[in-house]
N, C-alpha and C. Protein backbone atom coordinates (compact mmCIF):
# COMPACT_ATOMS: atom_id res chain seq x y z
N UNK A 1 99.26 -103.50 64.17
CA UNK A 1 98.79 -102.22 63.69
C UNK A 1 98.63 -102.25 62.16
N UNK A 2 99.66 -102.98 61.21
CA UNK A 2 99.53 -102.87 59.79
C UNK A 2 98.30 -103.47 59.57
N UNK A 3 97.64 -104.58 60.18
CA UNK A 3 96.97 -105.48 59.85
C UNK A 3 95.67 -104.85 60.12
N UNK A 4 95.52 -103.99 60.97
CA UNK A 4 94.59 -103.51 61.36
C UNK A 4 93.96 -102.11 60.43
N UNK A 5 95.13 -101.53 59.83
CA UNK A 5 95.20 -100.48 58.64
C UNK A 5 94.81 -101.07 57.26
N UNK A 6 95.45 -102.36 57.33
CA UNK A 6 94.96 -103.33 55.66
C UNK A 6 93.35 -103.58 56.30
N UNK A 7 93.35 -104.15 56.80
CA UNK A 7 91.70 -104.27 57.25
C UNK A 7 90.66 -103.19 57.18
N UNK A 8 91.21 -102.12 57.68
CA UNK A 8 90.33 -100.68 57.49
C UNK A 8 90.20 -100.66 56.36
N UNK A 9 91.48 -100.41 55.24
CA UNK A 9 91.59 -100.04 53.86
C UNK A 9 90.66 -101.05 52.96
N UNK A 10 90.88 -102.49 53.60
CA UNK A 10 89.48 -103.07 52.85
C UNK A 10 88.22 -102.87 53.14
N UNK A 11 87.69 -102.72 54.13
CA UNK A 11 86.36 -102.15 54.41
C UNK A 11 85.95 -101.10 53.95
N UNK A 12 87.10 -100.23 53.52
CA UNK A 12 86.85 -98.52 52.89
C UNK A 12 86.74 -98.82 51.66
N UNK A 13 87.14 -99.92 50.74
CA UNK A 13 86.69 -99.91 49.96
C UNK A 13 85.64 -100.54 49.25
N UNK A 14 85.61 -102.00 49.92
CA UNK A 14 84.46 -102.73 49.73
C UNK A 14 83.26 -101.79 49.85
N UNK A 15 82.67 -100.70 51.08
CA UNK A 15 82.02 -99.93 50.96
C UNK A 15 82.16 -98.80 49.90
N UNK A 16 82.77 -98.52 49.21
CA UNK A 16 83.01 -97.41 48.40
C UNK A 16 82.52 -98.46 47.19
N UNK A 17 83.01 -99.40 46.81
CA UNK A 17 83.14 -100.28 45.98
C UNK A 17 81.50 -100.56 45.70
N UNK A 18 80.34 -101.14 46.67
CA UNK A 18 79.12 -101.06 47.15
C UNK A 18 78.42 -99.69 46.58
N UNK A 19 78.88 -98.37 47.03
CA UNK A 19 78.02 -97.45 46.56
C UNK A 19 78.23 -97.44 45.11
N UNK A 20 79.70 -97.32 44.56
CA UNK A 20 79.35 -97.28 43.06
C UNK A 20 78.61 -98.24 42.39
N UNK A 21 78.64 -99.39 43.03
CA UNK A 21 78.02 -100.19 42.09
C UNK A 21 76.23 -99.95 42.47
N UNK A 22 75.95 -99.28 43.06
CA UNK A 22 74.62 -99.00 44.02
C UNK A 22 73.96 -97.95 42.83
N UNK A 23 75.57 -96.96 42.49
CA UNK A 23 74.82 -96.17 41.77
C UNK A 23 74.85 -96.02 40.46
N UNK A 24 75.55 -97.32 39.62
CA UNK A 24 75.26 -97.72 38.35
C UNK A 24 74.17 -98.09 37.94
N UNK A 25 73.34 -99.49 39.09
CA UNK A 25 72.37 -100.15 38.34
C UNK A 25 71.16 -99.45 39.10
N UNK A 26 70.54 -99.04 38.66
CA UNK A 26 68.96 -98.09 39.39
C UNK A 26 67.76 -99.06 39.77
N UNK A 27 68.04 -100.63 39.74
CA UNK A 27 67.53 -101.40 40.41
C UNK A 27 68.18 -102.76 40.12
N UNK A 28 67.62 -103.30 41.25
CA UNK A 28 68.29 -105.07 41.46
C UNK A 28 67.41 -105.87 40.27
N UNK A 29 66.11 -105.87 40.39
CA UNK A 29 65.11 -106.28 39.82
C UNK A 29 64.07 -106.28 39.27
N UNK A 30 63.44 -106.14 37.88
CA UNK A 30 62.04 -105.93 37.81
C UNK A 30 61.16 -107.10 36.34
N UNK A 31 60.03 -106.89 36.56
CA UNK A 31 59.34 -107.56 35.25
C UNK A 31 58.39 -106.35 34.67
N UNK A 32 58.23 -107.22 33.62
CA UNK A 32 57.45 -106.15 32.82
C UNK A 32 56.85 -106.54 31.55
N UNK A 33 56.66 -105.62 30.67
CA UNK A 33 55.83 -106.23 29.24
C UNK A 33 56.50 -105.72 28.16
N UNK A 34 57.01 -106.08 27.32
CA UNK A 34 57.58 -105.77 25.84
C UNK A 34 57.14 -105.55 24.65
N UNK A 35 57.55 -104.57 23.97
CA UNK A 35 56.66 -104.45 22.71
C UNK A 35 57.71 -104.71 21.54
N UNK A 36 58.51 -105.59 20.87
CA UNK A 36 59.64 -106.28 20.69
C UNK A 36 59.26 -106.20 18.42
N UNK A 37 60.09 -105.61 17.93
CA UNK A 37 59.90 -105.29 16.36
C UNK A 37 59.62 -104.49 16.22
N UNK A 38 59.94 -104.01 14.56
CA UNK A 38 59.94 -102.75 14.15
C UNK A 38 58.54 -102.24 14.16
N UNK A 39 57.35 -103.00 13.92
CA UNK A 39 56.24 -102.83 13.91
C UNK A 39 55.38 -102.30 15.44
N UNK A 40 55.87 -103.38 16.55
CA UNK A 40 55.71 -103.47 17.57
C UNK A 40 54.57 -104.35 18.15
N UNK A 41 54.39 -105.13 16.94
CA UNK A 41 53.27 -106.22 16.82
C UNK A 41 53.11 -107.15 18.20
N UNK A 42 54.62 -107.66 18.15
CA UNK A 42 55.11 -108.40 18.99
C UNK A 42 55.20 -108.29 20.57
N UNK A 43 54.61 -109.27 21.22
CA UNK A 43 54.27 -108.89 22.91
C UNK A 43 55.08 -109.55 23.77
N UNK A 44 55.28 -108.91 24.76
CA UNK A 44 56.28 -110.05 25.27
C UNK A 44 56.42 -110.02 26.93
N UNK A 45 56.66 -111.03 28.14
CA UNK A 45 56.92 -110.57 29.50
C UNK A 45 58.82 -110.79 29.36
N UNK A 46 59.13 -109.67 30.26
CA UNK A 46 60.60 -109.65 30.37
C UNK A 46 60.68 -109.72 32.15
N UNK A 47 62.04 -110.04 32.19
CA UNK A 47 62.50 -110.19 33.71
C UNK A 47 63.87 -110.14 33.76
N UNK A 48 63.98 -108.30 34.60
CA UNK A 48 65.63 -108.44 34.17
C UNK A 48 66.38 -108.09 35.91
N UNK A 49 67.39 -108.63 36.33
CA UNK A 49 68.11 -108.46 37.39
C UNK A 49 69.49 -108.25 37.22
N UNK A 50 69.95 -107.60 37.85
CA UNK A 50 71.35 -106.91 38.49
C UNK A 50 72.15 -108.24 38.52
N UNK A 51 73.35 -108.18 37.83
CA UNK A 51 74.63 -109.16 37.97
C UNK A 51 75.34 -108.65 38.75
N UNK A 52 75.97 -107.68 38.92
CA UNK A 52 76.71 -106.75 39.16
C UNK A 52 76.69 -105.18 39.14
N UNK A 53 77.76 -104.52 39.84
CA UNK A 53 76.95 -102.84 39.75
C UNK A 53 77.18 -102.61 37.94
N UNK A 54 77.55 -103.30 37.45
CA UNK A 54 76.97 -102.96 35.85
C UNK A 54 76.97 -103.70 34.82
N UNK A 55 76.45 -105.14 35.51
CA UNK A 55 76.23 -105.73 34.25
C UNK A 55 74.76 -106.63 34.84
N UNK A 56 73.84 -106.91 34.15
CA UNK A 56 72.57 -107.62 34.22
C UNK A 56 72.36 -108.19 33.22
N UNK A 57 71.13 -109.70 33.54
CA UNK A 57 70.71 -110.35 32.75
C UNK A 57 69.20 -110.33 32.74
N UNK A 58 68.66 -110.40 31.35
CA UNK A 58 67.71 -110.10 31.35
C UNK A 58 66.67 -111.16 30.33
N UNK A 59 65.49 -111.53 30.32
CA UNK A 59 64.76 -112.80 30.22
C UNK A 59 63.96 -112.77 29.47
N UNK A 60 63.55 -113.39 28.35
CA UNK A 60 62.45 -112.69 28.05
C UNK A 60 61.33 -113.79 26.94
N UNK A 61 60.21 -113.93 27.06
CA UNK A 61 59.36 -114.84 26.14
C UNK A 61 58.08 -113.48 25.12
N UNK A 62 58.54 -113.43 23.96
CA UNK A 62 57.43 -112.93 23.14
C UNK A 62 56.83 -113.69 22.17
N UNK A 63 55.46 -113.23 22.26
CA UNK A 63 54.18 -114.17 21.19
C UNK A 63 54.27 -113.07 20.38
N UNK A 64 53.80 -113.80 19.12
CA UNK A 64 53.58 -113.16 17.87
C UNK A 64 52.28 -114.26 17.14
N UNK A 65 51.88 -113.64 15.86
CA UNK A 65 50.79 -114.47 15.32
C UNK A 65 51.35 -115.80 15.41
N UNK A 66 51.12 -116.81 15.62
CA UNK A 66 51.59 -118.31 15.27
C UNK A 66 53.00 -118.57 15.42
N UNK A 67 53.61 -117.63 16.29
CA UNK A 67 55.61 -118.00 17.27
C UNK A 67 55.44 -117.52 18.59
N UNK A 68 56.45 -118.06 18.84
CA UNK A 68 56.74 -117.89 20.20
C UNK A 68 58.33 -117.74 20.26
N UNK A 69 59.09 -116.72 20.88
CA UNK A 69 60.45 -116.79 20.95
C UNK A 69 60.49 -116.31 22.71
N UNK A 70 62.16 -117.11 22.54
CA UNK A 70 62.63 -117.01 24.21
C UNK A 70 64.15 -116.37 23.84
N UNK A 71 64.41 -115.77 24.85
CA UNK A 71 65.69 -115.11 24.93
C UNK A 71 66.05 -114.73 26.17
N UNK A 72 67.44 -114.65 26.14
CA UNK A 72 68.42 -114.10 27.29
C UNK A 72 69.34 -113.46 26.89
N UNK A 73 70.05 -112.27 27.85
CA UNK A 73 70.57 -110.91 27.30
C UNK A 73 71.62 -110.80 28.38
N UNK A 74 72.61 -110.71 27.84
CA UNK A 74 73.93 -110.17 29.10
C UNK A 74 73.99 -108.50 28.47
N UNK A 75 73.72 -107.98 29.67
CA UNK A 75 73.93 -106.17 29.59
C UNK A 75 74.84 -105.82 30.08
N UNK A 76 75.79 -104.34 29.88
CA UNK A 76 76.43 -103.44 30.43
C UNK A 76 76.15 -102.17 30.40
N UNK A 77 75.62 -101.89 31.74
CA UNK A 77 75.20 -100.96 31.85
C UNK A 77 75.81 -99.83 32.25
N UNK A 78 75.54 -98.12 32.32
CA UNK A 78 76.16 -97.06 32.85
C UNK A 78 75.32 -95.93 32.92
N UNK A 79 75.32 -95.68 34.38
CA UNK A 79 74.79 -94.36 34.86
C UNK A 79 74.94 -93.09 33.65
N UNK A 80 74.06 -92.47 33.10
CA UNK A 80 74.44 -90.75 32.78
C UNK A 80 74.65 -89.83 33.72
N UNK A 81 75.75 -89.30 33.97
CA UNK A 81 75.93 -88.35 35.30
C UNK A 81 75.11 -87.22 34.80
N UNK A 82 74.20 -86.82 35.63
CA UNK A 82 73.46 -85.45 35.87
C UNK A 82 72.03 -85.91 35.29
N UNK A 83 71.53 -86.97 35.20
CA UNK A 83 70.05 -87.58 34.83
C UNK A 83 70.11 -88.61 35.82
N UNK A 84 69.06 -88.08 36.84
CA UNK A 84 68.77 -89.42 37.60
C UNK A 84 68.39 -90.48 37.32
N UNK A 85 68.10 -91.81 37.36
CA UNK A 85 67.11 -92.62 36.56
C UNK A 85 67.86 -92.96 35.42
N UNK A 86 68.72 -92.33 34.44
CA UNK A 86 68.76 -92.83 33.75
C UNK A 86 69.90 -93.47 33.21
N UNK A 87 70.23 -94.37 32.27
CA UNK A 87 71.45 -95.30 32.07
C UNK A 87 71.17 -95.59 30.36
N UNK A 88 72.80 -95.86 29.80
CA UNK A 88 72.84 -96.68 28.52
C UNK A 88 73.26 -97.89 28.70
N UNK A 89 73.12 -98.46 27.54
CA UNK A 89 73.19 -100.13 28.12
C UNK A 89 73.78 -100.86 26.45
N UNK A 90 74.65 -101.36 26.63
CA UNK A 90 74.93 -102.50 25.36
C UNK A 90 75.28 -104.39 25.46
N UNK A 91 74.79 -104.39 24.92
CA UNK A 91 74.68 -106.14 25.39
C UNK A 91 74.89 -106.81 24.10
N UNK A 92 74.71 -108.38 24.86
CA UNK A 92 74.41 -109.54 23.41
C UNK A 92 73.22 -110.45 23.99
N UNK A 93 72.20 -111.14 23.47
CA UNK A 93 71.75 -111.63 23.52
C UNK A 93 71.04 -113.37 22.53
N UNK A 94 71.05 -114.26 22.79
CA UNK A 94 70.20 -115.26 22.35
C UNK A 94 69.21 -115.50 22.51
N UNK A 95 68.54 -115.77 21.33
CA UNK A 95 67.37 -116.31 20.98
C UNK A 95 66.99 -117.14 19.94
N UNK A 96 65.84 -118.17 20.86
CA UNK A 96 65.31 -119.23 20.09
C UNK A 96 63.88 -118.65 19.57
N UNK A 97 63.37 -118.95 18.42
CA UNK A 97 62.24 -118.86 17.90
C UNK A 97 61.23 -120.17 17.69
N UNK A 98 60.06 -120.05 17.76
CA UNK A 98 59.31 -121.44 16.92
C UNK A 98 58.33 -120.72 16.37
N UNK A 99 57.98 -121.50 15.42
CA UNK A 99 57.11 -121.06 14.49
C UNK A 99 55.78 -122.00 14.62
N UNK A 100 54.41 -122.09 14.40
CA UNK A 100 53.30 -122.82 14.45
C UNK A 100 52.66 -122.80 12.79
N UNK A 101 53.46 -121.93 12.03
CA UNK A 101 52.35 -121.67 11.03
C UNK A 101 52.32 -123.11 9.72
N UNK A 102 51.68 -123.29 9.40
CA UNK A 102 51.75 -124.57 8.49
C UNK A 102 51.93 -124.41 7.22
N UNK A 103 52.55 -123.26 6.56
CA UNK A 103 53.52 -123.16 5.16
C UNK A 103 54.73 -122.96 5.61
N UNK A 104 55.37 -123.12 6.70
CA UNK A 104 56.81 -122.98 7.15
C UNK A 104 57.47 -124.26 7.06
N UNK A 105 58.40 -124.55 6.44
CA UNK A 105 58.93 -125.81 6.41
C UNK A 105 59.67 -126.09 7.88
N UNK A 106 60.78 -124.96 8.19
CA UNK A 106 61.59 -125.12 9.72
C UNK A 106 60.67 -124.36 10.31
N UNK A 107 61.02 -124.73 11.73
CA UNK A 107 59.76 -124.59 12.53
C UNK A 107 60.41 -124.01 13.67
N UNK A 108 61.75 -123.99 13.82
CA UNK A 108 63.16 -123.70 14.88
C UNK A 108 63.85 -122.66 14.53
N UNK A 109 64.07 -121.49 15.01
CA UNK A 109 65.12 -120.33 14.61
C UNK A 109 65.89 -119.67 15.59
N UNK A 110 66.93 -119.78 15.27
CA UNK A 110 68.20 -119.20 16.77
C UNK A 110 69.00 -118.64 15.58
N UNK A 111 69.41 -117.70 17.07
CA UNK A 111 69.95 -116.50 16.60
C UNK A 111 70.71 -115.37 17.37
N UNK A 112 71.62 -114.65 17.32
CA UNK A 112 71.99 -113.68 18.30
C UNK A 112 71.25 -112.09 17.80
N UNK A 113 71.41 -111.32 19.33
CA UNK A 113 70.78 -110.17 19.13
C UNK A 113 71.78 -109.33 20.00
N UNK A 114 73.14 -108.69 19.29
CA UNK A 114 73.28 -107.39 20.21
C UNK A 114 72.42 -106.52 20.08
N UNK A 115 72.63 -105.49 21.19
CA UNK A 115 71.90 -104.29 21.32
C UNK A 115 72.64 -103.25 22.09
N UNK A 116 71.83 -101.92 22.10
CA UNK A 116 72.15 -100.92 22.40
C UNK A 116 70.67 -99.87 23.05
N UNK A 117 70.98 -99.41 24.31
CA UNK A 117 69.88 -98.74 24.31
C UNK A 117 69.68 -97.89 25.24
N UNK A 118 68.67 -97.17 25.87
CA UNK A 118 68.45 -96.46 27.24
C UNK A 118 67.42 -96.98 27.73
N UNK A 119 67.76 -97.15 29.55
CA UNK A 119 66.82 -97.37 30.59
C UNK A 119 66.64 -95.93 31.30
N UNK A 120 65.49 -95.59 31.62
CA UNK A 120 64.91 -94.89 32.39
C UNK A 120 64.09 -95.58 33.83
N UNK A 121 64.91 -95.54 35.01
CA UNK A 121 64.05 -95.78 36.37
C UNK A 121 63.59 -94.36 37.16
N UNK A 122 61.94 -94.39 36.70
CA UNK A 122 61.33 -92.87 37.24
C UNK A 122 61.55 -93.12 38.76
N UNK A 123 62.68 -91.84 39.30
CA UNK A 123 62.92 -91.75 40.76
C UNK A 123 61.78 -91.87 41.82
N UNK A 124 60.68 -91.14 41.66
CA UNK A 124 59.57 -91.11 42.31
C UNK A 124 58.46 -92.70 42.51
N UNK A 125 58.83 -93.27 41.37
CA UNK A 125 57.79 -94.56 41.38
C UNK A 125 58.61 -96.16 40.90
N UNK A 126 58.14 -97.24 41.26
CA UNK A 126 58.56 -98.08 41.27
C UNK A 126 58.67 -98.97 39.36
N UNK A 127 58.54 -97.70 38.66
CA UNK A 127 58.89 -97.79 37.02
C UNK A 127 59.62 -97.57 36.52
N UNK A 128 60.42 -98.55 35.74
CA UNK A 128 61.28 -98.81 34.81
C UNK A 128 61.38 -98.17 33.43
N UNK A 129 61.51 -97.82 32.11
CA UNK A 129 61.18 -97.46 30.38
C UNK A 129 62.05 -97.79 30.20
N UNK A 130 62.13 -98.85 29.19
CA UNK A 130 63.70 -98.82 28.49
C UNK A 130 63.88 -98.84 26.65
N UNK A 131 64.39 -98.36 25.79
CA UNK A 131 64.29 -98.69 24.18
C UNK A 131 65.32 -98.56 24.10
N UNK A 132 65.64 -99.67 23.21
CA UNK A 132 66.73 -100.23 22.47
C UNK A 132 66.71 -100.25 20.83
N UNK A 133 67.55 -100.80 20.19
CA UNK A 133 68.05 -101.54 19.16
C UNK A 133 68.72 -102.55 19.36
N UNK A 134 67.76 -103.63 18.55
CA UNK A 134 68.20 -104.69 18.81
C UNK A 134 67.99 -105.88 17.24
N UNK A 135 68.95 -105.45 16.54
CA UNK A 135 68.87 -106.26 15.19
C UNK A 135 69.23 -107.54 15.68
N UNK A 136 68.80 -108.58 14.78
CA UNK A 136 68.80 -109.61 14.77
C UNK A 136 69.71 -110.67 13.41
N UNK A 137 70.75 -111.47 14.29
CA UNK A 137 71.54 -112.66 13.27
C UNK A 137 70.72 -114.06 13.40
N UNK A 138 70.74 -114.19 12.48
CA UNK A 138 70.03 -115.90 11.97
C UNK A 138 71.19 -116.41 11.92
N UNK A 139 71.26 -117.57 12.88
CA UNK A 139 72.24 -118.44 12.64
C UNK A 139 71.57 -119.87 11.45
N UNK A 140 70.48 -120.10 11.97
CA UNK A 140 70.11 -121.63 11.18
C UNK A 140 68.99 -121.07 10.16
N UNK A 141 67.95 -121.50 9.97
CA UNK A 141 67.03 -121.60 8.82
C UNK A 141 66.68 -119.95 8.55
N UNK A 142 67.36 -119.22 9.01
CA UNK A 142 66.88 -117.83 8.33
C UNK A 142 68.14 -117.07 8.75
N UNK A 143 69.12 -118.27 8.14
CA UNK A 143 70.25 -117.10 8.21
C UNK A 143 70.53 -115.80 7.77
N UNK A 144 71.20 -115.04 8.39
CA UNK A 144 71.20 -113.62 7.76
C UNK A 144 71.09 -112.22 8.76
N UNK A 145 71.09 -111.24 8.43
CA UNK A 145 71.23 -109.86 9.23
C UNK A 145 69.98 -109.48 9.01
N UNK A 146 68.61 -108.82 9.82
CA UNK A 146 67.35 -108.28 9.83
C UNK A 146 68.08 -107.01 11.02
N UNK A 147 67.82 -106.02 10.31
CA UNK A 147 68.46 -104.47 11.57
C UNK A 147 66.92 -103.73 11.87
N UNK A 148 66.10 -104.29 11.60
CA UNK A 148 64.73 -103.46 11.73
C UNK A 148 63.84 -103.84 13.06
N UNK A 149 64.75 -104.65 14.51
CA UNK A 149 64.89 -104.54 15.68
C UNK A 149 64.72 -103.44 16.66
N UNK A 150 63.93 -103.34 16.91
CA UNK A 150 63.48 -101.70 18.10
C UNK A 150 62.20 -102.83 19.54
N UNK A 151 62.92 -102.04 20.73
CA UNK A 151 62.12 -102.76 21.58
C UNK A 151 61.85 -101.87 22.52
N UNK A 152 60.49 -101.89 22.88
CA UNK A 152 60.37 -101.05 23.79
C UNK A 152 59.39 -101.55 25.03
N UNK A 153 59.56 -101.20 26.23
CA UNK A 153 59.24 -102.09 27.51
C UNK A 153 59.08 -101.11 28.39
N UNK A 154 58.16 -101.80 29.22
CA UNK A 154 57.73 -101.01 30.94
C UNK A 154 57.64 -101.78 31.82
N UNK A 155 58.58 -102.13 32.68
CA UNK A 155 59.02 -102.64 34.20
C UNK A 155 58.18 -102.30 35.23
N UNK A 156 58.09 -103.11 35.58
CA UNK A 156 57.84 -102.74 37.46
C UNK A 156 58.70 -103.08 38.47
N UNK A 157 59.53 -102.32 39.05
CA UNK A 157 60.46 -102.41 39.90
C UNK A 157 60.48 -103.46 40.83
N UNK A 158 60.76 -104.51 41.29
CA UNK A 158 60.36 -105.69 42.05
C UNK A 158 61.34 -105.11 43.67
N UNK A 159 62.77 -104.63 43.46
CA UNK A 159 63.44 -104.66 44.87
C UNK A 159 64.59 -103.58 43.91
C-alpha cells in the first residue's frame, strides 16, 4: 500500500511538475529573423528551443556590411501572471565575430553578451516578438564594454 501511495505521489507530481513547466515556456521551438544593434542595421536568422520549463537556448548568425557573427544564448525565462503570451527573460550569451573588411588588422572577435528582455507569443497565431538588451564584452581584439546592444526579432512558432 505505501508503495503504491509513493507511486501516486510521484505521478501527481511529475504531472503538476509538466504543467508548470508547460506554462513558463509559451513554446518548445521557433526560428525567425533578427534585427540585432543599436542602429538595427544588422540582420540576422535565430533559432531558439525550450531546455526546460524555464530555461532555453537560443542560436543565432547575423550579417552586417563586410561581418558575419555567430552566437549562442542560455536563457531564463518567466511567465508574467495575468499577460498571456508573455514572459521576461535574462541570460548570457557568446559570440564570435569576423570581419571581411581590408583596413582591419584582426579579423576574429569574441565576446560575451548578457541580456535582459521580453518575449511576446501572440496566443491566437503561431508568432513569437521578443526585445532585449543585450550589451556587448570584448574579450580579444576589441576589448572592452559597448552597452548600445538592443535586439529585436520575429519567430515563427515551429511546435
Amino acid at each position: 500500500m505505501k508503495k503504491i501511495l509513493l507511486s501516486v505521489a510521484a505521478v501527481a507530481i511529475l504531472a503538476l511538475g509538466a504543467q508548470e513547466a508547460k506554462a513558463q515556456t509559451p513554446y518548445k521551438s521557433a526560428l525567425g529573423i533578427v534585427f540585432d544593434g543599436s542602429d538595427g542595421a544588422n540582420v540576422g536568422i535565430q533559432y531558439k528551443t525550450a531546455l526546460t520549463g524555464t530555461t532555453a537556448a537560443q542560436f543565432q548568425a547575423a550579417f552586417g556590411d563586410q561581418w558575419l557573427s555567430l552566437g549562442a544564448d542560455w536563457q531564463y525565462e518567466k511567465a508574467l501572471r495575468g499577460a498571456e503570451g508573455l514572459a521576461w527573460y535574462v541570460g548570457v550569451g557568446a559570440q564570435v565575430g569576423f570581419i571581411t573588411a581590408d583596413h582591419v588588422d584582426n579579423k576574429t572577435f569574441i565576446g560575451l553578451r548578457p541580456q535582459v528582455g521580453l518575449e511576446y507569443k501572440i496566443p491566437t497565431i503561431p508568432i513569437g516578438l521578443h526585445l532585449d538588451y543585450k550589451p556587448y564584452l570584448g574579450l580579444n581584439n576589441d576589448s572592452g564594454f559597448n552597452g548600445d546592444g538592443f535586439t529585436f526579432g520575429v519567430k515563427y512558432v515551429l511546435k
